[in-house]
C-alpha atoms as a PDB file:
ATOM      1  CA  UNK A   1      82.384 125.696  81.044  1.00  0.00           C
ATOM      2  CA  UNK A   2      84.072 122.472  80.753  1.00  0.00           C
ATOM      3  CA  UNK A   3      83.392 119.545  82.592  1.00  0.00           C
ATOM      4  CA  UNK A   4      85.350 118.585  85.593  1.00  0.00           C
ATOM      5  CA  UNK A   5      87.254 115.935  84.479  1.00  0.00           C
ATOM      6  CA  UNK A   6      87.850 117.698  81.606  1.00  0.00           C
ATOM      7  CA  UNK A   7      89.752 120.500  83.534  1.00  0.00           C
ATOM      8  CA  UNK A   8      93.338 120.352  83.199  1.00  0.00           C
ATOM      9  CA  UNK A   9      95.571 120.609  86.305  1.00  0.00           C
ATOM     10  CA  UNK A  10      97.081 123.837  85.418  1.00  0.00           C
ATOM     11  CA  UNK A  11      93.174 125.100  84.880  1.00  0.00           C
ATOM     12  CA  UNK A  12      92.354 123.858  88.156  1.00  0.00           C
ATOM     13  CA  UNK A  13      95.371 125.829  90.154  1.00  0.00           C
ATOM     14  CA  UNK A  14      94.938 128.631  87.918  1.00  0.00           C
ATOM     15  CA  UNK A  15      91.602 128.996  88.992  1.00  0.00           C
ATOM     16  CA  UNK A  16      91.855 128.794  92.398  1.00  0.00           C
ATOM     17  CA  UNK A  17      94.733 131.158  92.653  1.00  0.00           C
ATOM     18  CA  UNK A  18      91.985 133.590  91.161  1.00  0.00           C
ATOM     19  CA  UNK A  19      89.776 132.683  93.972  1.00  0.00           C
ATOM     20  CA  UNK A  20      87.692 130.756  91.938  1.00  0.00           C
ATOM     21  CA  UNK A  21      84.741 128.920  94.263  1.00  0.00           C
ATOM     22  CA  UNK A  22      83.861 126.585  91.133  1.00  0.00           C
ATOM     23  CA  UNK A  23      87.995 125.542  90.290  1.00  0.00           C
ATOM     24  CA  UNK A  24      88.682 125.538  94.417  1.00  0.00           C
ATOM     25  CA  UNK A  25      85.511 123.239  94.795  1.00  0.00           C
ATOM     26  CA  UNK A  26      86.356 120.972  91.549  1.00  0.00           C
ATOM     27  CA  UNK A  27      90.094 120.811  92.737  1.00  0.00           C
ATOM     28  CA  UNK A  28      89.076 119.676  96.334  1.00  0.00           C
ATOM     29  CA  UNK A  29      86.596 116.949  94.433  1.00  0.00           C
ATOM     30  CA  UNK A  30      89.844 115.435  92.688  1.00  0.00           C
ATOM     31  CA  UNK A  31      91.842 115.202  95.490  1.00  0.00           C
ATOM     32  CA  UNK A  32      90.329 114.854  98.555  1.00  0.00           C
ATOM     33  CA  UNK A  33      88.862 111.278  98.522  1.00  0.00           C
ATOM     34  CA  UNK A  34      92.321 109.874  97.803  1.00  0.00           C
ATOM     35  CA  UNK A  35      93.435 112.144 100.823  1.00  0.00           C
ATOM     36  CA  UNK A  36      91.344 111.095 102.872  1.00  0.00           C
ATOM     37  CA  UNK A  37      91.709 107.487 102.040  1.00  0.00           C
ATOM     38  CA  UNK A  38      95.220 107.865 103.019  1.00  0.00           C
ATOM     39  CA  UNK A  39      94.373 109.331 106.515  1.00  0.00           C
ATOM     40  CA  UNK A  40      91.557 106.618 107.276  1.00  0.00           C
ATOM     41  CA  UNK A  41      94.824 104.261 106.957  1.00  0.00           C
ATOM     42  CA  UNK A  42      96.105 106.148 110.384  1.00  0.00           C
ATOM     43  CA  UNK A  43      93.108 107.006 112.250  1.00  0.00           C
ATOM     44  CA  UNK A  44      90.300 104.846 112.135  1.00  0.00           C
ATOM     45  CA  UNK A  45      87.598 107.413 112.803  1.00  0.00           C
ATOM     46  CA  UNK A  46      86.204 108.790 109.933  1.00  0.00           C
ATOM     47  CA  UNK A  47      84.968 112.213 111.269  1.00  0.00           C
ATOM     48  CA  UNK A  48      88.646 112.944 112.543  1.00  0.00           C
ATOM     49  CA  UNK A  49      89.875 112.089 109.015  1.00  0.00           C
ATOM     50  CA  UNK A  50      88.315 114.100 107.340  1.00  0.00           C
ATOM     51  CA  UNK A  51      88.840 117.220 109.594  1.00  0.00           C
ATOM     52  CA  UNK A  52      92.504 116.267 109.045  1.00  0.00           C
ATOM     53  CA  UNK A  53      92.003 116.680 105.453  1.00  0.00           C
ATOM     54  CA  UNK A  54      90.145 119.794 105.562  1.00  0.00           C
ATOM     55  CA  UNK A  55      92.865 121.073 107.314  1.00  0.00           C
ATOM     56  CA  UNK A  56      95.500 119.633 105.323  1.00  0.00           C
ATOM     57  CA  UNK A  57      93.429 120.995 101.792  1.00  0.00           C
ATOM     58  CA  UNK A  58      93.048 124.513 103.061  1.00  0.00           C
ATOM     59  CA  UNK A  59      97.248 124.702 103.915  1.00  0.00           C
ATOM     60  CA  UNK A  60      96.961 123.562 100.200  1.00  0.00           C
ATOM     61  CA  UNK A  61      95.016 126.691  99.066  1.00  0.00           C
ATOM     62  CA  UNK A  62      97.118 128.815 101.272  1.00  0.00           C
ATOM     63  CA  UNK A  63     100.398 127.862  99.586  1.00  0.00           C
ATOM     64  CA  UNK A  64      98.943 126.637  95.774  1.00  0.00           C
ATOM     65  CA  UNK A  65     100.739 129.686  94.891  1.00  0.00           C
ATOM     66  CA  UNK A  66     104.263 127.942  96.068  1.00  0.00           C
ATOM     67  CA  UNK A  67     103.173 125.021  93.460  1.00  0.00           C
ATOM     68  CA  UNK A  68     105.755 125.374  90.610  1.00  0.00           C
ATOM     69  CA  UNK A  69     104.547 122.366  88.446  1.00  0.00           C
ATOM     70  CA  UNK A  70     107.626 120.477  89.165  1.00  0.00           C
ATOM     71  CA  UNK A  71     106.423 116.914  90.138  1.00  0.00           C
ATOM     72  CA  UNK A  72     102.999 115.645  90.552  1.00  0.00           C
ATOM     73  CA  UNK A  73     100.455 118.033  91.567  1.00  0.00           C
ATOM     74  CA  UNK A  74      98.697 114.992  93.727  1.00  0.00           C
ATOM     75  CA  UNK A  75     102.008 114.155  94.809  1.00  0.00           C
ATOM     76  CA  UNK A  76     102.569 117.771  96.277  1.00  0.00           C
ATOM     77  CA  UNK A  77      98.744 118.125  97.829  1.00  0.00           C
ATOM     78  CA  UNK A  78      99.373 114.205  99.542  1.00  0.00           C
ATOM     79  CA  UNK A  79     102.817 116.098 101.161  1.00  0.00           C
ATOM     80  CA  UNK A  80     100.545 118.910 102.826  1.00  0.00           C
ATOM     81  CA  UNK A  81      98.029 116.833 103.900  1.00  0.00           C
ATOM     82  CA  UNK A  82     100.596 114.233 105.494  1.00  0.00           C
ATOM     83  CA  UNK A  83     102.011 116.991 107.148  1.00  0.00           C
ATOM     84  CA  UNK A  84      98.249 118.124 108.751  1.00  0.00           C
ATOM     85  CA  UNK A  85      97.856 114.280 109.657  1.00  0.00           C
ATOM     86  CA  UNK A  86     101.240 114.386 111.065  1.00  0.00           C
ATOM     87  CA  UNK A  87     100.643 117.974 113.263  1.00  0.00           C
ATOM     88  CA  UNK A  88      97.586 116.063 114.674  1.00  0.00           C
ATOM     89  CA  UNK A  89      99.562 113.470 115.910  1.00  0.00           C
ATOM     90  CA  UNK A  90     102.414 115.715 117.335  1.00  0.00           C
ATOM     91  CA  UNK A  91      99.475 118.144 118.514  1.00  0.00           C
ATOM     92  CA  UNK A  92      97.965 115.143 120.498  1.00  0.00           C
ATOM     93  CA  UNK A  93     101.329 113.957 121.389  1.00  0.00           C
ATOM     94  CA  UNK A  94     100.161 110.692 119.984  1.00  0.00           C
ATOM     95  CA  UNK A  95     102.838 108.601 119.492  1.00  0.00           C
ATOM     96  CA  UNK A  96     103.432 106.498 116.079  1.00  0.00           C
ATOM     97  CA  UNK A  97     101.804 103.277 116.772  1.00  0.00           C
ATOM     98  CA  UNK A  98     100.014 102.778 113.318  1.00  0.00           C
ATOM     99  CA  UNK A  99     102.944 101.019 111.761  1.00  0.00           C
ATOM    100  CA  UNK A 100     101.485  97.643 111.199  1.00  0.00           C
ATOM    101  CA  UNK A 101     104.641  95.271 111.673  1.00  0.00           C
ATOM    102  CA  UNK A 102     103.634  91.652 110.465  1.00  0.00           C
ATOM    103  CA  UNK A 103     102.519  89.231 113.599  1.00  0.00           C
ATOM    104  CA  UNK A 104     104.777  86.705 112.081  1.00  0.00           C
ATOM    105  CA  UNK A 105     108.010  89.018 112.549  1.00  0.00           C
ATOM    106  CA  UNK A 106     109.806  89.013 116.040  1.00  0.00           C
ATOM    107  CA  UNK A 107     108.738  91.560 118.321  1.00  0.00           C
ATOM    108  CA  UNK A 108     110.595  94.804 118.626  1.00  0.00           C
ATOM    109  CA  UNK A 109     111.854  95.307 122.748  1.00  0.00           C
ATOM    110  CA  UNK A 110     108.864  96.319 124.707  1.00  0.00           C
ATOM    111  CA  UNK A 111     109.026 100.115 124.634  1.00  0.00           C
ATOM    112  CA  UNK A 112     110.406 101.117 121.514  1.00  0.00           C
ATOM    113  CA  UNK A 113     107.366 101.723 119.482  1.00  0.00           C
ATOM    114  CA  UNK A 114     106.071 104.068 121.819  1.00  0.00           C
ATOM    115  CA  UNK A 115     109.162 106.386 121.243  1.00  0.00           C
ATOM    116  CA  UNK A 116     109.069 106.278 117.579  1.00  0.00           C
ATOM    117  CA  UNK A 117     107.610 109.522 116.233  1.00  0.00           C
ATOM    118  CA  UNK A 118     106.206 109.524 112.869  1.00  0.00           C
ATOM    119  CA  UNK A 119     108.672 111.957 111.747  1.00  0.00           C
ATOM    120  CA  UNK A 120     111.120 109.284 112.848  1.00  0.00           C
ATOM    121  CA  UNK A 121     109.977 106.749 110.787  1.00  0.00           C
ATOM    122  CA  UNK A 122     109.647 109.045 107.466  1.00  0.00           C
ATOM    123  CA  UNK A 123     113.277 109.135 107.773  1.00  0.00           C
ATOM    124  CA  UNK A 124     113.960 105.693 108.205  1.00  0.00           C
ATOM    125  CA  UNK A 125     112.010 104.780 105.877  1.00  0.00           C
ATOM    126  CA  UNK A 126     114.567 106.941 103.283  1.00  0.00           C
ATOM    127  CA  UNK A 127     117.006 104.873 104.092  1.00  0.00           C
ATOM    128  CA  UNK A 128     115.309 101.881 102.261  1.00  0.00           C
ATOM    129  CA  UNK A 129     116.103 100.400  98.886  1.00  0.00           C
ATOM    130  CA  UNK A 130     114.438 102.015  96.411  1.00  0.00           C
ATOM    131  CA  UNK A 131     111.783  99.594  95.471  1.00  0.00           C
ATOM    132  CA  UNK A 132     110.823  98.536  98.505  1.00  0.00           C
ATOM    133  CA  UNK A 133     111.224 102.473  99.776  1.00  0.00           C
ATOM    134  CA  UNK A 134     108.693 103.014  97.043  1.00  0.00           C
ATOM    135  CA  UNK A 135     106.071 100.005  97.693  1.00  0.00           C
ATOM    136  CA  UNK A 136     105.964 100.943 101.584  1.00  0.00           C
ATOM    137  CA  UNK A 137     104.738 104.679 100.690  1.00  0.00           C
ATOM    138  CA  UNK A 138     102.689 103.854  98.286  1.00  0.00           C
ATOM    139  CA  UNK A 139     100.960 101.023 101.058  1.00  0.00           C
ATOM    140  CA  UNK A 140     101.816 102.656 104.369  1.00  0.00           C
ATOM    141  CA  UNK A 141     101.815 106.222 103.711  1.00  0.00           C
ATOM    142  CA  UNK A 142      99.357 106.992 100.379  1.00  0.00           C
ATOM    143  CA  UNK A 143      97.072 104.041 101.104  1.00  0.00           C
ATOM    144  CA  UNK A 144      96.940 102.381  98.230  1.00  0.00           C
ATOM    145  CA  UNK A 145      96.632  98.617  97.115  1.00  0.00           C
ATOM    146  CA  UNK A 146      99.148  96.281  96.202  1.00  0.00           C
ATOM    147  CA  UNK A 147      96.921  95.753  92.818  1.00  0.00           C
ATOM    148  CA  UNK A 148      97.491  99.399  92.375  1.00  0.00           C
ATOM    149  CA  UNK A 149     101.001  99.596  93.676  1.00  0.00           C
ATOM    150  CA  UNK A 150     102.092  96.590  91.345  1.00  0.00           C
ATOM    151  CA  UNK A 151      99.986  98.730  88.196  1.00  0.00           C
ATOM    152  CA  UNK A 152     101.661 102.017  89.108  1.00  0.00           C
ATOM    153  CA  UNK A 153     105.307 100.844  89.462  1.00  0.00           C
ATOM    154  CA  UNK A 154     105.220  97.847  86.589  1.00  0.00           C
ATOM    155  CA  UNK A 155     105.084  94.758  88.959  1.00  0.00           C
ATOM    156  CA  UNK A 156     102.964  91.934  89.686  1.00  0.00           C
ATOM    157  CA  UNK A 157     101.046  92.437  92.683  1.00  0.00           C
ATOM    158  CA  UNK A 158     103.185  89.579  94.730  1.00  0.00           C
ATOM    159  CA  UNK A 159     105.774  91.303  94.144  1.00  0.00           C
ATOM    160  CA  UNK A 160     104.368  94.663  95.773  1.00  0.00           C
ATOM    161  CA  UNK A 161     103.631  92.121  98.501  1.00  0.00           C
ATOM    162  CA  UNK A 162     107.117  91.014  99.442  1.00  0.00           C
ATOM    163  CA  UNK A 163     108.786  94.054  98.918  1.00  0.00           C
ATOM    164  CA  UNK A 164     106.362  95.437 101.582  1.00  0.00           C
ATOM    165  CA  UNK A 165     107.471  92.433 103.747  1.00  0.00           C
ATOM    166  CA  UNK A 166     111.486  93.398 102.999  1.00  0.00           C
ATOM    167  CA  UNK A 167     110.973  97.144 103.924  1.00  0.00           C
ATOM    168  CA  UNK A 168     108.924  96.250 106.810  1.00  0.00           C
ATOM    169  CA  UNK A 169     111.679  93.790 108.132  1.00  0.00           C
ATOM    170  CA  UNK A 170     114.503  96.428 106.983  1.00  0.00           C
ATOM    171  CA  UNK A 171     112.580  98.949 109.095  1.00  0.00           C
ATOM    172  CA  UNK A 172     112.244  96.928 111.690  1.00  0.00           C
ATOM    173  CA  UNK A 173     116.251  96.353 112.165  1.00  0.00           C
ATOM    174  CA  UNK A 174     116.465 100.291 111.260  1.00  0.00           C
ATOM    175  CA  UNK A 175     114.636 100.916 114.747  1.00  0.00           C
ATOM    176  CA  UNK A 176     116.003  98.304 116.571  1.00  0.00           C
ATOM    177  CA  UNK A 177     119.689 100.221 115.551  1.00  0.00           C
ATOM    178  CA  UNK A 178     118.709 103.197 115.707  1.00  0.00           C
ATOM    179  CA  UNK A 179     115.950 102.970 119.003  1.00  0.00           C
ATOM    180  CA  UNK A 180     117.201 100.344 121.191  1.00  0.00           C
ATOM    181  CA  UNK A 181     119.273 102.445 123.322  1.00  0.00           C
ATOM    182  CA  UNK A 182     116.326 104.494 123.929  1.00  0.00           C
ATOM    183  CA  UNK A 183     114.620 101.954 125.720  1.00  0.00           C
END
């Protein structure tokens, strides 16, 4: 049997879609510390986390069979388990209030935040430049560094920085367009 890094992605979904324990506990091994990572980035506690990505990994065994090796395999599993952080939210009618907006930017209207679903933001958020678009999922959404961020898309890790600080102020107009008459 090969080794688990040595199992290719295809091996790993092939295997589980044969209801393979070994493949469906190697595959969860892979991804679920990086999933989990990104939910500790909304919800502080730890045991809540990772019952969000249980929950989020076992919609990914129900629909593996949906995967059609277009994209990133991590990229797809991430999407599911967003969406089972994002149910708990809209489950617990929590409202968004995990977007970390710089203390140095001016204050959205009192009120606003606590409208803003996270569902709301996701599609703000696609109304971004690319780059910075990019930077703030990779940060905000899939938890990782800007060391990381400025490896995985070519740019120094400054850069990652400020175009963080650009979508964040972009986003920031977005909702005061887009929210203010909410309030």
């Amino acid at each position: 049997m090969a080794r688990p890094k040595d199992i290719s992605e295809a091996e790993l979904v092939a295997g589980c879609l044969r209801q393979d324990r070994y493949h469906q506990e190697q595959f969860y091994r892979r991804f679920a510390p990086g999933m989990l990572r990104m939910c500790l980035r909304y919800t502080r506690d730890e045991e809540l986390a990772l019952d969000i990505v249980n929950r989020g990994m076992l919609r990914v065994f129900l629909k593996l069979d949906q995967y059609g090796f277009k994209g990133s395999l991590e990229g797809w599993v991430r999407r599911l388990v967003f969406h089972a952080l994002s149910d708990h939210f809209r489950n617990q009618k929590t409202k968004m209030h995990f977007l970390e907006l710089e203390e140095r930017d001016a204050p959205l209207p009192q009120g606003v935040l606590s409208r803003l679903y996270l569902e709301d933001l996701l599609q703000l958020a696609e109304k971004l430049p690319d780059l910075p678009r990019q930077v703030f999922y990779l940060y905000a959404i899939e938890g990782y560094t800007h060391k990381e961020i400025g490896e995985q898309l070519g740019i120094p890790e400054g850069s990652s920085k400020w175009h963080l600080s650009k979508a964040r102020k972009a986003l920031k107009q977005l909702i005061k367009t887009h929210y203010l008459h909410a309030v």
